[in-house]
N, C-alpha and C. Protein backbone atom coordinates (compact mmCIF):
# COMPACT_ATOMS: atom_id res chain seq x y z
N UNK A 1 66.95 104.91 107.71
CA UNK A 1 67.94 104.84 108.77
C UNK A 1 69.05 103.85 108.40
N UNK A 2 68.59 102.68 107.82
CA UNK A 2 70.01 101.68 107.63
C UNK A 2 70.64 102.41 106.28
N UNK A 3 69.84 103.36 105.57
CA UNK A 3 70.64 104.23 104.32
C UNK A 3 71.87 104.68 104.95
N UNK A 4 71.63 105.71 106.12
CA UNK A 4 72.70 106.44 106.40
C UNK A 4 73.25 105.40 107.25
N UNK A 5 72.80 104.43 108.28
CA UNK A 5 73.89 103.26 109.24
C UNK A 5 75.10 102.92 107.44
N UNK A 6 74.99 102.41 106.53
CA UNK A 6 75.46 101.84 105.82
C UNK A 6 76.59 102.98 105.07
N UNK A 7 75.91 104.40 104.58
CA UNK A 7 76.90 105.31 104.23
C UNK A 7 78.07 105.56 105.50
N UNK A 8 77.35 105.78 106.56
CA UNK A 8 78.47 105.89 107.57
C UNK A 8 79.62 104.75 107.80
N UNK A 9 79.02 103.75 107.48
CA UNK A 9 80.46 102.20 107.54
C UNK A 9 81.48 102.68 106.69
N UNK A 10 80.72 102.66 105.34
CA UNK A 10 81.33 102.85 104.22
C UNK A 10 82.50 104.11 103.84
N UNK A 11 82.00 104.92 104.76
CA UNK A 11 82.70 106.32 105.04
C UNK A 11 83.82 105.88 105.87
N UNK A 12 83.79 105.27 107.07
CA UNK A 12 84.34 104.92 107.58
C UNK A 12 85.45 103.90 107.11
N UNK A 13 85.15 103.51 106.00
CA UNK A 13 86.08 102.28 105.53
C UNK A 13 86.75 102.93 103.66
N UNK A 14 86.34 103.94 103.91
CA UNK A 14 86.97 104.19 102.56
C UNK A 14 88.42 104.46 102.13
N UNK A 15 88.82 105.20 103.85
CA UNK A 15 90.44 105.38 103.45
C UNK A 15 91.14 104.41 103.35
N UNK A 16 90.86 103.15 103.79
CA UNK A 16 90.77 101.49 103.88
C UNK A 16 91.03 101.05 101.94
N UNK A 17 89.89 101.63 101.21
CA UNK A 17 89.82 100.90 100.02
C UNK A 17 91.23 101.31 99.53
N UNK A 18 90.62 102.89 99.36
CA UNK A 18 91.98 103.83 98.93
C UNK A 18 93.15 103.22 98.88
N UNK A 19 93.73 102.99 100.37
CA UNK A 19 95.26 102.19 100.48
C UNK A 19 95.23 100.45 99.75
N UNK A 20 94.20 100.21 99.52
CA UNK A 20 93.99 98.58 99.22
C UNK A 20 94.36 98.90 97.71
N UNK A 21 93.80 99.99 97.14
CA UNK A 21 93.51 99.77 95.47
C UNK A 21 95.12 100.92 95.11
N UNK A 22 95.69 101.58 95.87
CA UNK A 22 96.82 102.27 95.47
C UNK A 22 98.04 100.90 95.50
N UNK A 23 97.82 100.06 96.96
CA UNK A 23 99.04 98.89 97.02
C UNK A 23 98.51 97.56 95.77
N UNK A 24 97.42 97.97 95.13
CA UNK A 24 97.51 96.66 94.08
C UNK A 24 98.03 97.69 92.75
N UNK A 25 97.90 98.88 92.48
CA UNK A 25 98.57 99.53 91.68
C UNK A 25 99.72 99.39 92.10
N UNK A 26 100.88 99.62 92.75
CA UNK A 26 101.96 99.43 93.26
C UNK A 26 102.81 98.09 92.89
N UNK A 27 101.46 97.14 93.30
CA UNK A 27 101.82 95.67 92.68
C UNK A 27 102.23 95.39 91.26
N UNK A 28 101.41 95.77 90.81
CA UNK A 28 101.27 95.99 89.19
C UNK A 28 102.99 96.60 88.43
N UNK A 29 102.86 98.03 89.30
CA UNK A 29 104.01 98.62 88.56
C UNK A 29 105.29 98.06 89.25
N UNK A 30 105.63 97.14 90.44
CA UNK A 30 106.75 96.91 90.80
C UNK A 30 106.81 95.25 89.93
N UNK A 31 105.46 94.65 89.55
CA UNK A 31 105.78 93.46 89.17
C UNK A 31 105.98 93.89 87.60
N UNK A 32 106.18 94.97 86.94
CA UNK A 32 106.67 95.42 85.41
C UNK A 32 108.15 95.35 86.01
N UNK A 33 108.73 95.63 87.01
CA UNK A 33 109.93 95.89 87.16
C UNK A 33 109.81 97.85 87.72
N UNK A 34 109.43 98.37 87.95
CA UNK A 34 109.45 99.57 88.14
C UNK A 34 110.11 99.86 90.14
N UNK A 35 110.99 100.36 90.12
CA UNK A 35 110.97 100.49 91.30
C UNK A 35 110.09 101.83 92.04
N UNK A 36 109.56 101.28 93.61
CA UNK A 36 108.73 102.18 94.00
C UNK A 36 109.29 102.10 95.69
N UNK A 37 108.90 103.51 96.25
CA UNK A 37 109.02 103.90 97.41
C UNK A 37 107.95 103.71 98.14
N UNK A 38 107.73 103.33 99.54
CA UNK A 38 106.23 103.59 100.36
C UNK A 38 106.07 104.90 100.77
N UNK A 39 104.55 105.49 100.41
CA UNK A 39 104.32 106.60 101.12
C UNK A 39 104.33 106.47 102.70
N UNK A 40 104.46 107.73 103.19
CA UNK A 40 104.75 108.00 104.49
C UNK A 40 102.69 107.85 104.73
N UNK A 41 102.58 108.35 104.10
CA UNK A 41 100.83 108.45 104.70
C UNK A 41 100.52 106.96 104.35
N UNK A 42 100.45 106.42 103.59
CA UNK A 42 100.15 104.81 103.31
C UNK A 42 99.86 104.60 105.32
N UNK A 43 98.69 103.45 104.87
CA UNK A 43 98.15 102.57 105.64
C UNK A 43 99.42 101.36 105.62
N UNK A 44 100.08 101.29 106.57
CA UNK A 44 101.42 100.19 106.08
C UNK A 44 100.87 98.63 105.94
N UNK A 45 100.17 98.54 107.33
CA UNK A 45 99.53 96.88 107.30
C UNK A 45 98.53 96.68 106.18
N UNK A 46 97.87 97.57 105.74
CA UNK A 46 96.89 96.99 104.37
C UNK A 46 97.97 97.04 102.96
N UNK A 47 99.10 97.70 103.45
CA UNK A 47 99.54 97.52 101.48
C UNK A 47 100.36 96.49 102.01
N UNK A 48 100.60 95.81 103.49
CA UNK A 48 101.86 94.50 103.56
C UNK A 48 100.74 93.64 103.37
N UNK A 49 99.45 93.55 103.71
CA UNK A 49 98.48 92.42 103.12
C UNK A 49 98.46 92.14 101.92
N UNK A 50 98.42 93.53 101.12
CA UNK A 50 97.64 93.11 99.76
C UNK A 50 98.88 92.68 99.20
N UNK A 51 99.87 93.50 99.66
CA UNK A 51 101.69 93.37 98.22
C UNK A 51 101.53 91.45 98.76
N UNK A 52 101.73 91.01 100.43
CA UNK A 52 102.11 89.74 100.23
C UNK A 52 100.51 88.61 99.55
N UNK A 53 99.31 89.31 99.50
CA UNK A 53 98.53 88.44 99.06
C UNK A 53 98.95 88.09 97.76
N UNK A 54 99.45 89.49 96.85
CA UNK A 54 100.04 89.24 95.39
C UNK A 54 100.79 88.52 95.15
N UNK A 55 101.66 88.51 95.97
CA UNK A 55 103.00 87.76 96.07
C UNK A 55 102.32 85.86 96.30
N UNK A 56 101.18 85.36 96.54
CA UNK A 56 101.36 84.44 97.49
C UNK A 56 100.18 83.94 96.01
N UNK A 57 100.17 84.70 95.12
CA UNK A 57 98.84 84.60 93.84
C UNK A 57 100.07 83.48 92.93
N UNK A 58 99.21 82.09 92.57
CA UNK A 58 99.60 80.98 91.32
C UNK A 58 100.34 82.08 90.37
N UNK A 59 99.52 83.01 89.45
CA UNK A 59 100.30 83.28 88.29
C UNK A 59 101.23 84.22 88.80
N UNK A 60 101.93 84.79 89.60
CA UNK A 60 103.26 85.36 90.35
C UNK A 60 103.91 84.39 90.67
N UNK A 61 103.87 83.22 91.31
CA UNK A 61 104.77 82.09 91.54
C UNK A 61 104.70 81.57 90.94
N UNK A 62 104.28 81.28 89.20
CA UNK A 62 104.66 80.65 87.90
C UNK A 62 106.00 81.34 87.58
N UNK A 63 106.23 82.46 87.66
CA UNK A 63 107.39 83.12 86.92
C UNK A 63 108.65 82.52 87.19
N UNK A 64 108.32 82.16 88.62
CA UNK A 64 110.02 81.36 89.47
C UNK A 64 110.25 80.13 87.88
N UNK A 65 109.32 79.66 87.57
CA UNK A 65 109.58 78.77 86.66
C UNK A 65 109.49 79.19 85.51
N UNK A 66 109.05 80.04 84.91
CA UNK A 66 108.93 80.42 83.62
C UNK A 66 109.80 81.44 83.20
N UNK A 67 110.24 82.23 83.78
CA UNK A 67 111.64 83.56 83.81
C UNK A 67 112.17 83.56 84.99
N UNK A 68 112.87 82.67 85.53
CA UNK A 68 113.32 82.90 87.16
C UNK A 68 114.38 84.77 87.24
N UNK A 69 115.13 84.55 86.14
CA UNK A 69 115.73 86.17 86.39
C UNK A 69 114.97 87.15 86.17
N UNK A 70 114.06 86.67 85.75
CA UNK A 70 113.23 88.02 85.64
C UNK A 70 112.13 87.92 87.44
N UNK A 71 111.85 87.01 87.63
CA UNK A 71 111.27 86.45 89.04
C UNK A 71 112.14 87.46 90.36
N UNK A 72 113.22 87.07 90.18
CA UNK A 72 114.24 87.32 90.85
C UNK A 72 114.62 88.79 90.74
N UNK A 73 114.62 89.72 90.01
CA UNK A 73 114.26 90.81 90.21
C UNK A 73 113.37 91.61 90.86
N UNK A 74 112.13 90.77 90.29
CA UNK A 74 111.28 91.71 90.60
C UNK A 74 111.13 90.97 92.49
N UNK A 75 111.31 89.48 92.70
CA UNK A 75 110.86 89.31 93.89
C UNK A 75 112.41 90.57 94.64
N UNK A 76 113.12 90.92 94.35
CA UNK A 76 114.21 92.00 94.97
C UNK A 76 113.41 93.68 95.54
N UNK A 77 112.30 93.77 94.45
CA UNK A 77 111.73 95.26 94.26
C UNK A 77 110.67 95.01 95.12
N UNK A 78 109.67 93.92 95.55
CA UNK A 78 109.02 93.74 96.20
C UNK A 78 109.63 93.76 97.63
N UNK A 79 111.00 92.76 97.82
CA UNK A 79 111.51 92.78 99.33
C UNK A 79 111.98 94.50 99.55
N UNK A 80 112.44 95.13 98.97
CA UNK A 80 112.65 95.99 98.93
C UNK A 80 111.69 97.20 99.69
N UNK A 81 110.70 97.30 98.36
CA UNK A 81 108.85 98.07 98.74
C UNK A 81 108.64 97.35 100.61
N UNK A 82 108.54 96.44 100.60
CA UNK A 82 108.05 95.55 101.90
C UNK A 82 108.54 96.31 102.93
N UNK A 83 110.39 95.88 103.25
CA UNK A 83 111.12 96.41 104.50
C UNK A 83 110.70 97.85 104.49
N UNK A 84 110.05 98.91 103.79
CA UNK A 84 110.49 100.18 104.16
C UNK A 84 108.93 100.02 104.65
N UNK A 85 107.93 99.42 104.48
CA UNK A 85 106.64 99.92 104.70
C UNK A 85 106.74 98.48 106.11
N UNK A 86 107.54 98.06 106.43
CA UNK A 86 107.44 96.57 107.78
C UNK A 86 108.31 97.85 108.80
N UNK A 87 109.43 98.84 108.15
CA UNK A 87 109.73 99.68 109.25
C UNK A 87 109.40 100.68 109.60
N UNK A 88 108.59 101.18 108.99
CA UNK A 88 107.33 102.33 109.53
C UNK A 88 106.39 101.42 109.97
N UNK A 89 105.66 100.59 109.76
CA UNK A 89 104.58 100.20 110.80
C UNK A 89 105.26 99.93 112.15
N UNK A 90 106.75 99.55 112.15
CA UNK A 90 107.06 99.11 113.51
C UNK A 90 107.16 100.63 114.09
N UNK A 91 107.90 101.41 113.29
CA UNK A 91 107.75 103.06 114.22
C UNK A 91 106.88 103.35 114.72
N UNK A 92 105.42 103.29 113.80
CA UNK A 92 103.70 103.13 114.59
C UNK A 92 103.93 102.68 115.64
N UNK A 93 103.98 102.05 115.45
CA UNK A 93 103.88 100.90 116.90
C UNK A 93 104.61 101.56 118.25
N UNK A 94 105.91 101.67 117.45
CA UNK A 94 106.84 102.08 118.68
C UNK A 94 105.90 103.70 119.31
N UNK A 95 106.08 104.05 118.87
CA UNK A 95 105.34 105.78 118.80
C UNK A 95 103.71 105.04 119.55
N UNK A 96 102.89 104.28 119.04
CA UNK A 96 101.65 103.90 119.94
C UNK A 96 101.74 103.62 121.40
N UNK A 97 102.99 102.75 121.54
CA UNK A 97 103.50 102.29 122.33
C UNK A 97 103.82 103.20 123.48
N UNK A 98 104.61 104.09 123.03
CA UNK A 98 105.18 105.14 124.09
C UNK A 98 104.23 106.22 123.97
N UNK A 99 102.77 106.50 123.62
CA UNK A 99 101.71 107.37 123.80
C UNK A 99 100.93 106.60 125.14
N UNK A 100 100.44 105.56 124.88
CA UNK A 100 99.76 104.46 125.58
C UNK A 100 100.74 104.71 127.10
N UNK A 101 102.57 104.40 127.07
CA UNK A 101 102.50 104.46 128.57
C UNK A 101 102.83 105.43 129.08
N UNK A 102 102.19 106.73 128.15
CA UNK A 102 102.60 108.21 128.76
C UNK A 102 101.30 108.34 129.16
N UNK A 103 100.35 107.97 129.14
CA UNK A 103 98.52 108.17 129.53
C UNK A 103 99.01 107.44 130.79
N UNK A 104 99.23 106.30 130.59
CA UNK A 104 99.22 105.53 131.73
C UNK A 104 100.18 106.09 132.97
N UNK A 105 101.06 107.05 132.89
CA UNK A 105 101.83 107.63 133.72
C UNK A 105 101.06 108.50 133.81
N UNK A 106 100.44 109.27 133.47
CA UNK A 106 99.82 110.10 134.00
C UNK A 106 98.40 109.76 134.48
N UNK A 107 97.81 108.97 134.81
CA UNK A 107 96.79 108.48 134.95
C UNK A 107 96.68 107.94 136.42
């Protein structure tokens, strides 16, 4: 019984990893310099965790000192990646928002 309690979490948390391990790939190729777009399906709040946990990692804030123009680029491709996936979660929101007080009007 705790076999399947434990597959079922795990099931439950996988589309979770998915978005965790696609936004540290993301990390990777925007900190080469590559520019990248957010998917529309992306989990927005787990890739703004992981992109700013990267961002907030010692050997990423060595570069300010060790190649600042090169720093400075790439911190551009990151603000960049960020705002488009900070303004779809706010659309979520907005869109949750106005589901929530259409129940409640009708309720």
């Amino acid at each position: 019984m705790n076999m399947l309690d434990d597959a079922v979490v795990e099931d439950i948390y996988a589309g979770d990893r998915m978005d965790e391990a696609v936004a540290r790939w993301e990390n990777q190729m925007i900190a080469q310099g590559v520019t990248l777009n957010m998917n529309s399906y992306d989990n927005h709040v787990l890739h703004l965790q992981e992109h700013f946990n990267y961002q907030k990692k010692i050997d990423f804030q060595q570069v300010k000192i060790t190649d600042p123009k090169s720093f400075h680029e790439i911190e551009a491709k990151f603000l960049a990646h960020i705002i488009q996936h900070q303004q779809a979660a706010a659309e979520q929101r907005q869109a949750m928002m106005k589901e929530q007080a259409a129940l409640k009007g009708t309720a």
